[in-house]
Protein backbone atom coordinates (compact mmCIF):
# COMPACT_ATOMS: atom_id res chain seq x y z
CA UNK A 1 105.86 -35.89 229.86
CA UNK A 2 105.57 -31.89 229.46
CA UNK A 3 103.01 -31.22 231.88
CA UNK A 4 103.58 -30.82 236.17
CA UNK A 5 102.41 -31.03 238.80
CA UNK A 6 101.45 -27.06 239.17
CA UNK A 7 100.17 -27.57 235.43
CA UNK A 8 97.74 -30.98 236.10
CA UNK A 9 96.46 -29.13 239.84
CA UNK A 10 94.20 -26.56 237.00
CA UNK A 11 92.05 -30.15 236.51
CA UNK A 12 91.40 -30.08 240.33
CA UNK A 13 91.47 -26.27 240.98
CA UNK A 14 88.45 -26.30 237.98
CA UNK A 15 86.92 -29.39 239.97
CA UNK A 16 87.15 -27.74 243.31
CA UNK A 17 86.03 -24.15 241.97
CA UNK A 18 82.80 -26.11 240.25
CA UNK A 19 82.44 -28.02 244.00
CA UNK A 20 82.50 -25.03 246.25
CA UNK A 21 85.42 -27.11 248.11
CA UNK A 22 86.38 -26.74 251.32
CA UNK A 23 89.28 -24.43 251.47
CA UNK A 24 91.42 -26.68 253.87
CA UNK A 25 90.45 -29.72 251.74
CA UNK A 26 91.37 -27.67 248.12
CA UNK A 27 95.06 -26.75 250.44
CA UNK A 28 95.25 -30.75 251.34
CA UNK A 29 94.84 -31.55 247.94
CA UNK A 30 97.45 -29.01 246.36
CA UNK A 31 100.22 -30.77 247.58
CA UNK A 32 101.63 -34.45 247.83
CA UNK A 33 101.46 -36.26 251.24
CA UNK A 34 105.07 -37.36 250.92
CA UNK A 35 108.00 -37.52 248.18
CA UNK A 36 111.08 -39.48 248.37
CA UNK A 37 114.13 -39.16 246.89
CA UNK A 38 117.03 -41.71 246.43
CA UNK A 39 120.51 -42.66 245.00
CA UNK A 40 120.60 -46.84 243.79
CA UNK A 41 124.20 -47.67 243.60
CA UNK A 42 124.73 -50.51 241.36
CA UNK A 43 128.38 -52.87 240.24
CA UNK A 44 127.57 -53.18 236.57
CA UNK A 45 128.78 -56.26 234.94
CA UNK A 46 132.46 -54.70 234.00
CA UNK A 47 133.30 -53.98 237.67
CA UNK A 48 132.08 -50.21 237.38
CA UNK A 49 129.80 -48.29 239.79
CA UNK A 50 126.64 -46.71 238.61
CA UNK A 51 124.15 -44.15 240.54
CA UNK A 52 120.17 -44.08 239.57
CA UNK A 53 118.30 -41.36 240.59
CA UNK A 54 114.86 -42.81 241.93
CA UNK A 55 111.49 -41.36 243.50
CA UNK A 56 108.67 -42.22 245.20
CA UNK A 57 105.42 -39.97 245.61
CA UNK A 58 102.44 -40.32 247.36
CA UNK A 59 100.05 -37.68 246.52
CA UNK A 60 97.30 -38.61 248.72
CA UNK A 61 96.40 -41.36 251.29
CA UNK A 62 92.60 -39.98 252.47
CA UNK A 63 91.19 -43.19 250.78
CA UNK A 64 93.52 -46.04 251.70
CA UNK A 65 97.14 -46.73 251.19
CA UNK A 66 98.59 -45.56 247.98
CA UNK A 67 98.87 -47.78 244.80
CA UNK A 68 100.80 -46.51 241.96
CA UNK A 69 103.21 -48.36 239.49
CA UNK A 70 106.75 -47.92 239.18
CA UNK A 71 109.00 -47.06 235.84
CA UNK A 72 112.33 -47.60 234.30
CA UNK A 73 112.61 -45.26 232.06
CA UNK A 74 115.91 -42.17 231.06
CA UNK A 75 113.72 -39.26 231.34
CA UNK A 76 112.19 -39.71 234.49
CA UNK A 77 112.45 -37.50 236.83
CA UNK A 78 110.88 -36.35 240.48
CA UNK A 79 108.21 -33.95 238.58
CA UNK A 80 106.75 -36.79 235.78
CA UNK A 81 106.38 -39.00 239.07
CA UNK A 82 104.56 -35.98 241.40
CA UNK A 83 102.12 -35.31 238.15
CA UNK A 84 101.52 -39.51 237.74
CA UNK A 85 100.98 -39.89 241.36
CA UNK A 86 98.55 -36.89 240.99
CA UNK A 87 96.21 -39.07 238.44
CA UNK A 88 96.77 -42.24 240.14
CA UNK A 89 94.84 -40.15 242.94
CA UNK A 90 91.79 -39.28 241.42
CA UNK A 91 92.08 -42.36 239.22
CA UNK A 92 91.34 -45.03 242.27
CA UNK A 93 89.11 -42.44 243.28
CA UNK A 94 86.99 -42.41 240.19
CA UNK A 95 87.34 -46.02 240.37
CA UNK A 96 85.76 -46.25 243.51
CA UNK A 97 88.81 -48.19 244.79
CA UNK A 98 90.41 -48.20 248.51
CA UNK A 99 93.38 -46.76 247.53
CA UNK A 100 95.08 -43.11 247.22
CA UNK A 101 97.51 -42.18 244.37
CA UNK A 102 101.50 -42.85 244.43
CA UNK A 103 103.74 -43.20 241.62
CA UNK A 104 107.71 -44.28 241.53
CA UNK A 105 110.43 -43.97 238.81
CA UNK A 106 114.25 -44.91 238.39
CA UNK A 107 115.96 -42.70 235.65
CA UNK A 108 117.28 -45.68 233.75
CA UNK A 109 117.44 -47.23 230.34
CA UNK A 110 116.83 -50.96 230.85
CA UNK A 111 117.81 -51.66 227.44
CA UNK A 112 121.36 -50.90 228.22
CA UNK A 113 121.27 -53.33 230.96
CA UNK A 114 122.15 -56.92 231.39
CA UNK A 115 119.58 -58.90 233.71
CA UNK A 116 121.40 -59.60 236.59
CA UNK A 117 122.36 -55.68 236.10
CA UNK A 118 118.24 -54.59 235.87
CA UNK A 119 117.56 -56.90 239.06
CA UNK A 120 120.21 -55.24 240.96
CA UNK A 121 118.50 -51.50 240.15
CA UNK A 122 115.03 -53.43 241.05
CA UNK A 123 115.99 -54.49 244.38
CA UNK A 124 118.00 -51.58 245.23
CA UNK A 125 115.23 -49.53 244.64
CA UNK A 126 113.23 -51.30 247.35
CA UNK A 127 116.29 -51.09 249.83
CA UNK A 128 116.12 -47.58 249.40
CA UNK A 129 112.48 -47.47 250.04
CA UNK A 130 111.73 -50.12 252.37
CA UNK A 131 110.16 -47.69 254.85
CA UNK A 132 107.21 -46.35 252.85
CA UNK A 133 106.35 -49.41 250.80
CA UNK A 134 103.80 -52.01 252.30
CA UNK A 135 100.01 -53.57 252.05
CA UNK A 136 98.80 -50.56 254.33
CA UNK A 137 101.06 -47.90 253.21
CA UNK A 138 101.93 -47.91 249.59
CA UNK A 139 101.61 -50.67 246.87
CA UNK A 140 103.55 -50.76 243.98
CA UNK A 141 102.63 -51.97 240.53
CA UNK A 142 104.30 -52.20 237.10
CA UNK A 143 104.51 -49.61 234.85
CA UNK A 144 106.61 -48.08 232.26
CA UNK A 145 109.65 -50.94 231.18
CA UNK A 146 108.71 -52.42 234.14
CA UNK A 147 106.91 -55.86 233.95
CA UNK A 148 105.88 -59.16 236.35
CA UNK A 149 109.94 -60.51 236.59
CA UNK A 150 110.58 -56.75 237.90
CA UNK A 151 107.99 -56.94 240.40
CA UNK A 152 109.24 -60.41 241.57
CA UNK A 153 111.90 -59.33 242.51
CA UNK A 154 111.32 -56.43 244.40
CA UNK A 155 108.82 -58.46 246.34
CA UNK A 156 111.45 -61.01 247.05
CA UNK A 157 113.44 -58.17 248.20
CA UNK A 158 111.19 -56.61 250.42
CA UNK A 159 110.23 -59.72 251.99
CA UNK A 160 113.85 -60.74 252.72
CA UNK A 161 114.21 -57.17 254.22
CA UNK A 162 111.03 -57.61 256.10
CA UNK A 163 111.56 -61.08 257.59
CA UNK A 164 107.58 -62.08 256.25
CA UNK A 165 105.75 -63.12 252.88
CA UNK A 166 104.83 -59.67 251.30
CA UNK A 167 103.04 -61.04 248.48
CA UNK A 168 100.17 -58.23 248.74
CA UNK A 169 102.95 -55.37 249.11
CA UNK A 170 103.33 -55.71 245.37
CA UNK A 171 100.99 -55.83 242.52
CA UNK A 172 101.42 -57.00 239.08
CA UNK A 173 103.48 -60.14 240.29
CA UNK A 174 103.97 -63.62 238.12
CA UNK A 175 100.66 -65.47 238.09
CA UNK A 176 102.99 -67.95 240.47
CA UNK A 177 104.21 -65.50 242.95
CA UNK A 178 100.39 -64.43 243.93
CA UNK A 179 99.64 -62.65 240.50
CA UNK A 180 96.34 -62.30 238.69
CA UNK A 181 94.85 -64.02 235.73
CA UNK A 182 94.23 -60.81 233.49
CA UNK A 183 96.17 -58.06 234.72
CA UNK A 184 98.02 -57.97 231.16
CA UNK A 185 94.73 -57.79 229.47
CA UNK A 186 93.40 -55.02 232.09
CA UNK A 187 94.17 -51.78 230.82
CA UNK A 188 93.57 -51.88 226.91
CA UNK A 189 90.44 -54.28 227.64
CA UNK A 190 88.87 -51.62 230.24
CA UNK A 191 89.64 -48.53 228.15
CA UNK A 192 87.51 -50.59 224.96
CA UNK A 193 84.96 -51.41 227.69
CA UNK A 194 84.97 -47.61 228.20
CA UNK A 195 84.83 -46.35 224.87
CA UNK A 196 81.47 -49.06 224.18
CA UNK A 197 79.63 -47.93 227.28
CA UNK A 198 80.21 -43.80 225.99
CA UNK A 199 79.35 -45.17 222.37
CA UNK A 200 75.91 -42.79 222.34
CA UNK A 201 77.90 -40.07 224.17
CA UNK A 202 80.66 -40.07 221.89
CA UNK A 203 78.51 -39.72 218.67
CA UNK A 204 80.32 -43.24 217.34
CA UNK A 205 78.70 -45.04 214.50
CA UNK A 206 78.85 -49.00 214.40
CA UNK A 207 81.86 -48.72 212.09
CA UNK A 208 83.56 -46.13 213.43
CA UNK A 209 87.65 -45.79 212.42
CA UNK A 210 90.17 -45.93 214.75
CA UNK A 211 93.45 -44.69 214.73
CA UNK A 212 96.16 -46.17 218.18
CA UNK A 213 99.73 -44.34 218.70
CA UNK A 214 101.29 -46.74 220.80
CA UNK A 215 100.96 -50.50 219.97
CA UNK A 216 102.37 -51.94 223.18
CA UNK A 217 100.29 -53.99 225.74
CA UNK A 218 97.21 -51.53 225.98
CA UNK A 219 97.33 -49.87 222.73
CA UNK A 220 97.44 -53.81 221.02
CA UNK A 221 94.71 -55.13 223.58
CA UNK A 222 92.48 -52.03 222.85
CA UNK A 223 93.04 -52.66 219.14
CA UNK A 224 92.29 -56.26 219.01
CA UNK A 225 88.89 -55.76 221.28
CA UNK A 226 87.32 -52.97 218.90
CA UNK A 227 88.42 -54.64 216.08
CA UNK A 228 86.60 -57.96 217.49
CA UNK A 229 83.45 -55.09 218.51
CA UNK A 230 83.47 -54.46 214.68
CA UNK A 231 84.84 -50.81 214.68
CA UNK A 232 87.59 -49.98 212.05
CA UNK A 233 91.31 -50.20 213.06
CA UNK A 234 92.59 -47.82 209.96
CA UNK A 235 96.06 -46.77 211.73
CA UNK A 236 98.65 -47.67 214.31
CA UNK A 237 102.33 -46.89 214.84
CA UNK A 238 105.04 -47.71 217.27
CA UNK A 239 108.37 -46.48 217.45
CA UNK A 240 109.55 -47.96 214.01
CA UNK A 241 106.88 -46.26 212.47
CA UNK A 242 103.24 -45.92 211.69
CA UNK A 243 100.92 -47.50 209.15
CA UNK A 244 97.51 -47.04 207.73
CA UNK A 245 94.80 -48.72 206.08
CA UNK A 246 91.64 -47.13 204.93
CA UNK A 247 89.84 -50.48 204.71
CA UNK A 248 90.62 -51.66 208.35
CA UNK A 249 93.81 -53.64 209.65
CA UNK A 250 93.72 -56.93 211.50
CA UNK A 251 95.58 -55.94 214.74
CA UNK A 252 96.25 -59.89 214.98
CA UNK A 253 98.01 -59.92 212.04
CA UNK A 254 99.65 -56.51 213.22
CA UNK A 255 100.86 -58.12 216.38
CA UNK A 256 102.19 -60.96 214.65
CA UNK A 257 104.52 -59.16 212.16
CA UNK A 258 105.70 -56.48 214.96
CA UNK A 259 107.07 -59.77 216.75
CA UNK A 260 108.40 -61.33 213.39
CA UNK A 261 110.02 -57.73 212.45
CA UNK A 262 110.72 -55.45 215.63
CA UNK A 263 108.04 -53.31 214.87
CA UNK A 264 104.75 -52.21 212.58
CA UNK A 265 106.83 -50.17 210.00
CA UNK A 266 106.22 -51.87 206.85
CA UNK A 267 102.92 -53.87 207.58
CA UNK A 268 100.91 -51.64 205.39
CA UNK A 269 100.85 -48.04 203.67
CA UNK A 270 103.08 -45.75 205.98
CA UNK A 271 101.55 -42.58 207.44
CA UNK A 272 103.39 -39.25 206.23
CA UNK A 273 105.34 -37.97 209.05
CA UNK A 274 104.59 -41.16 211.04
CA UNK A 275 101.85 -38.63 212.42
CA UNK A 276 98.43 -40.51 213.55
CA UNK A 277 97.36 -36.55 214.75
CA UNK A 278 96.61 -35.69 211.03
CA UNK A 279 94.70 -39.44 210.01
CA UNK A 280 91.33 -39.30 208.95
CA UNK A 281 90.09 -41.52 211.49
CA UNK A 282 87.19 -40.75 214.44
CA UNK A 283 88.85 -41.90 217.23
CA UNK A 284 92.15 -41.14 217.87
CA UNK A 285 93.97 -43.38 220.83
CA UNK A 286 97.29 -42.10 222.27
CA UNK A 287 98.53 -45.23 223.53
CA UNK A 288 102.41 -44.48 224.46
CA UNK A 289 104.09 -42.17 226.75
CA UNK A 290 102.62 -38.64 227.88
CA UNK A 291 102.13 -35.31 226.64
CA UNK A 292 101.77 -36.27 222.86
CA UNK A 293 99.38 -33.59 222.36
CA UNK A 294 99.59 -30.01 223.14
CA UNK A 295 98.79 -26.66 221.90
CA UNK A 296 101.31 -27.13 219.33
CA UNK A 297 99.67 -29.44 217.66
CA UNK A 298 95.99 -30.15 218.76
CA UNK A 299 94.38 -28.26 215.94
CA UNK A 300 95.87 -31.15 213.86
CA UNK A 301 93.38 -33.91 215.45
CA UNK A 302 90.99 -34.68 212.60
CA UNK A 303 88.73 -36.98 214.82
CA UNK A 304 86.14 -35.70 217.18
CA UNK A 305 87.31 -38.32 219.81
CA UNK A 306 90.46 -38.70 221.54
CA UNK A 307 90.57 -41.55 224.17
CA UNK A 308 93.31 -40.78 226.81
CA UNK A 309 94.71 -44.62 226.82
CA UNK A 310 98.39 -43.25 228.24
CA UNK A 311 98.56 -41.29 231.19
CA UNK A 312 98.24 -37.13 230.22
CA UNK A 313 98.39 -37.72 226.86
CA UNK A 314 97.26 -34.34 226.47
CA UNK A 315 98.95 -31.50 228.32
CA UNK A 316 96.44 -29.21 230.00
CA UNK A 317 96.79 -26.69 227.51
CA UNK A 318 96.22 -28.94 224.45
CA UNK A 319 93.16 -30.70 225.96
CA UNK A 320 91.84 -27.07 226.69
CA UNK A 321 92.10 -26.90 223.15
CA UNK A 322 90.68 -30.15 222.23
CA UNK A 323 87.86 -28.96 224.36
CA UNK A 324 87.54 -25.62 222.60
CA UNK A 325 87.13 -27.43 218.89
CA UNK A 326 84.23 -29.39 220.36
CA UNK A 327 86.35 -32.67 220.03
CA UNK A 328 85.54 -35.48 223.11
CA UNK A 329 88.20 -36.30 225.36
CA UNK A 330 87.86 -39.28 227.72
CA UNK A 331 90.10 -38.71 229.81
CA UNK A 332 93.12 -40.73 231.53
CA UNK A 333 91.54 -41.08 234.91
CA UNK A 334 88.32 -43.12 233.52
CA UNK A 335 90.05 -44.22 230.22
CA UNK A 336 93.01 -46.42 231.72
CA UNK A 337 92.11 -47.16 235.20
CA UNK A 338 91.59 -51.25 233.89
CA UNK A 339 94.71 -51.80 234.88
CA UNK A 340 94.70 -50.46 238.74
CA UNK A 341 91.15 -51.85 238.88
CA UNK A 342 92.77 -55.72 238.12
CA UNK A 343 95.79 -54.62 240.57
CA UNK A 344 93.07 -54.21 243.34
CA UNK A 345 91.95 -57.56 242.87
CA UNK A 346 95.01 -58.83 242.95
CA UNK A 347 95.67 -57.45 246.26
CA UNK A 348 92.34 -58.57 247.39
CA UNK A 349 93.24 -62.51 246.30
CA UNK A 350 96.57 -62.11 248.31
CA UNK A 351 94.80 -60.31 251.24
CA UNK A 352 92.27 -63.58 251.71
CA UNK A 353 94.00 -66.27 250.13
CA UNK A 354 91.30 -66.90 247.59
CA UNK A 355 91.96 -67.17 244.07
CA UNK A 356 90.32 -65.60 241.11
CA UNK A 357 89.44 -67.21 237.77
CA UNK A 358 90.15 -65.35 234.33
CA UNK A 359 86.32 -65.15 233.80
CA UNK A 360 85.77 -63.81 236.99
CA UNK A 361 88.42 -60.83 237.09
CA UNK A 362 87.05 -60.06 233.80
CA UNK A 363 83.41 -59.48 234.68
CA UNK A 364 84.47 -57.59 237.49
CA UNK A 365 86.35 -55.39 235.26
CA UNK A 366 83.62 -55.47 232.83
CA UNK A 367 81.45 -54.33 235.18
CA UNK A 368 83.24 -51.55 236.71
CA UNK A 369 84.58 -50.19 233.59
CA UNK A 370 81.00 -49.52 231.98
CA UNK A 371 79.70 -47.98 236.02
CA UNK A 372 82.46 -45.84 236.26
CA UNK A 373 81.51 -44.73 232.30
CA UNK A 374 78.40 -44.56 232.35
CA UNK A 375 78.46 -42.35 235.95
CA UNK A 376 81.22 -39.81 234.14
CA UNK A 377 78.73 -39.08 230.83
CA UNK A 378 75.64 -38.67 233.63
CA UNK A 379 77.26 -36.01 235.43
CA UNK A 380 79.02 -34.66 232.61
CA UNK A 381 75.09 -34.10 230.76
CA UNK A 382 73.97 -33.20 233.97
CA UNK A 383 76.68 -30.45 234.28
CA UNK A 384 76.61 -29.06 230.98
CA UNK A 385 80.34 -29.67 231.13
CA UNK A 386 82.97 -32.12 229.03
CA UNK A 387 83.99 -35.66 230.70
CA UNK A 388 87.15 -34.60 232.10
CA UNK A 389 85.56 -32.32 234.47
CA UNK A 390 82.81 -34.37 235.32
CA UNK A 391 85.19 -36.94 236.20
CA UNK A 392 87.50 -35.00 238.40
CA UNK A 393 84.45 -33.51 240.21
CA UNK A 394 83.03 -37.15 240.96
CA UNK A 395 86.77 -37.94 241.97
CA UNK A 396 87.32 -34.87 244.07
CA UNK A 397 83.85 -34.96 246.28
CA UNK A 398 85.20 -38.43 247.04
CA UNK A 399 88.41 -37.62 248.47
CA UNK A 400 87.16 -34.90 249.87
CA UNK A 401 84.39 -35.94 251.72
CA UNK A 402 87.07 -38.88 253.20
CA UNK A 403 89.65 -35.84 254.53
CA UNK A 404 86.11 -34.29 256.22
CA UNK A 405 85.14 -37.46 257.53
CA UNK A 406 88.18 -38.25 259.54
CA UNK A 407 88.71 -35.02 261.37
CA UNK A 408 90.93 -32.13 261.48
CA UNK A 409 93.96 -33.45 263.84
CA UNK A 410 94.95 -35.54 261.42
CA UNK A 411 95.20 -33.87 258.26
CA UNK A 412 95.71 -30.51 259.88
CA UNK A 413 97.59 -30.89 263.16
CA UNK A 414 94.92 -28.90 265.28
């Protein structure tokens, strides 16, 4: 991810300039609440000691405690985790959700690690955090190479470390261990819920092509739900490659030969370059890791959509350009938050001991999907502005009017 945290803060200095914001509120929201650093020493499996760099950020706590996955991934590092605690913010803002924004990351390559090596990093990163992580405090969730058998076993951890059940501490937990029917489903399923309820916004005819960079978990969900909307799947590329299809591809069929061959390359025409910028295709979907488009390259887009399915897919500087060409951007904070929407009901279930239904989870994420959508394109019309402002002003007056609400002694020691 190229952009940081000084570099995201122009989306809520452009927010807070539009808002006449308080200035003590626009200082708050500058700056994280709190940012953690620590060393996870682990025996590997031939008797050797290993250090992991980890971090944990909460950016803001005004609306509740902070909620934020975790990732396992080489290049992460204590600014990528500021800058993805800094959307989770606004994120479960926009979402209307009773959390603030955290984010937490262990430079690490689980693919070079046995099991029993990846659970040791997983519960020493909880040892090394114990402190800030709880229902009330901060909440992890999965995230990048991190999945339900991580999160089990940092919750064991915790709760061995806590002497009680912590089973709403942690998010994105096995459907046994107090996890949610649908949470897999969540964020490609919300973004396509999106992306119908701006249809008329967007300009998008009934057939209108898509082309998905990134066809893990999300980018495969979002694929399969448009396709099954009738829209046009025409491209999509992993890391083996990328492949295109004027006439549509099944991303069922897709799915199924990525898991018979270790990846897309091959399942129809490839794309030059294995570059879905340059596709003819109206929607484009970055799907994958951050900053895939920036001023380098955004005049390349050929669509007039991009849907922001990974976090800051665009760098500030490339969707300023986006922006400039007229193309739509729906941004991040409205475009992925499925998947922290299902985490709060998850946390809900294992708050009250009540269990949700597949059906159920899904009509409330139905449901607040097309609200939040539908509330972004009003104010961005209303505005005169482009949905990526008009969703970090909604975001911002509602943080901001929580940090008013509760007073100055305790955001501003007076």
């Amino acid at each position: 991810m190229s952009s940081s945290p000084l570099d995201v803060c122009a989306f809520l200095e452009r927010a807070a300039d539009a808002l006449d914001l308080n200035v003590d509120v626009r200082e708050v929201l500058r700056h994280p609440t709190r940012s953690v650093a620590a060393s996870i020493n682990v025996r590997m499996g031939d008797g050797s000691l290993r250090t992991f760099p980890a971090w944990r950020t909460v950016y803001s706590n005004a609306l509740g405690p902070a909620k934020g996955g975790i990732r396992f991934h080489p290049s992460v590092d204590a600014e990528e985790v500021k800058t993805l605690s800094f959307l989770m913010t606004f994120k479960t803002a926009l979402a209307e959700l009773p959390f603030g924004g955290g984010k937490g990351g262990v430079a690490v390559d689980p693919g070079e690690l046995s099991r029993h090596e990846l659970e040791r990093v997983a519960r020493g990163y909880v040892r090394a955090l114990r402190q800030d992580l709880g229902v009330g405090r901060d909440v992890p969730a999965p995230d990048v190479n991190t999945n339900g058998t991580v999160l089990a076993w940092m919750a064991d951890e915790l709760a061995a470390l806590e002497g009680t059940a912590q089973t709403a501490s942690i998010t994105g937990k096995p459907i046994v261990l107090g996890g949610i029917e649908g949470r897999t489903e969540a964020t490609g399923r919300g973004a396509a819920k999106v992306v119908m309820a701006l249809k008329e916004h967007l300009e998008l005819s009934d057939d209108a092509s898509f082309a998905i960079q990134g066809f893990g978990n999300a980018g495969a969900q979002f694929a399969n739900d448009m396709h099954d909307a009738g829209f046009r799947i025409v491209a999509i590329s992993d890391s083996s490659g990328a492949v295109y299809s004027a006439n549509g591809l099944d991303p069922k069929k897709a799915e199924s030969y990525k898991s018979e061959n270790g990846g897309i390359k091959g399942f129809a025409d490839a794309v030059a370059d294995n570059d879905l910028r340059k596709v003819e295709a109206d929607v484009l979907v970055p799907a994958a890791l951050g900053g895939w488009i920036d001023e380098t390259n955004a005049d390349d887009v050929a669509g007039g959509v991009v849907v922001e399915v990974s976090n800051q897919a665009c760098t500030v500087e490339g969707a300023d350009r986006l922006t400039e060409r007229g193309v739509h951007v729906v941004p991040d904070i409205l475009a992925n938050a499925g998947g922290v929407s299902v985490s709060y009901l998850e946390w809900v279930q294992n708050r009250t001991g009540e269990q949700m239904g597949r059906d159920e989870v899904f009509a409330d994420l139905d449901a607040r999907m097309e609200r939040m959508a539908k509330a972004v394109a009003s104010r961005a019309e209303d505005d005169d502005t482009d949905l990526r402002s008009a969703a970090y002003r909604i975001a911002v007056s509602r943080i901001a009017e929580a940090i008013e609400s509760m007073g100055t002694r305790r955001l501003f020691n007076e």
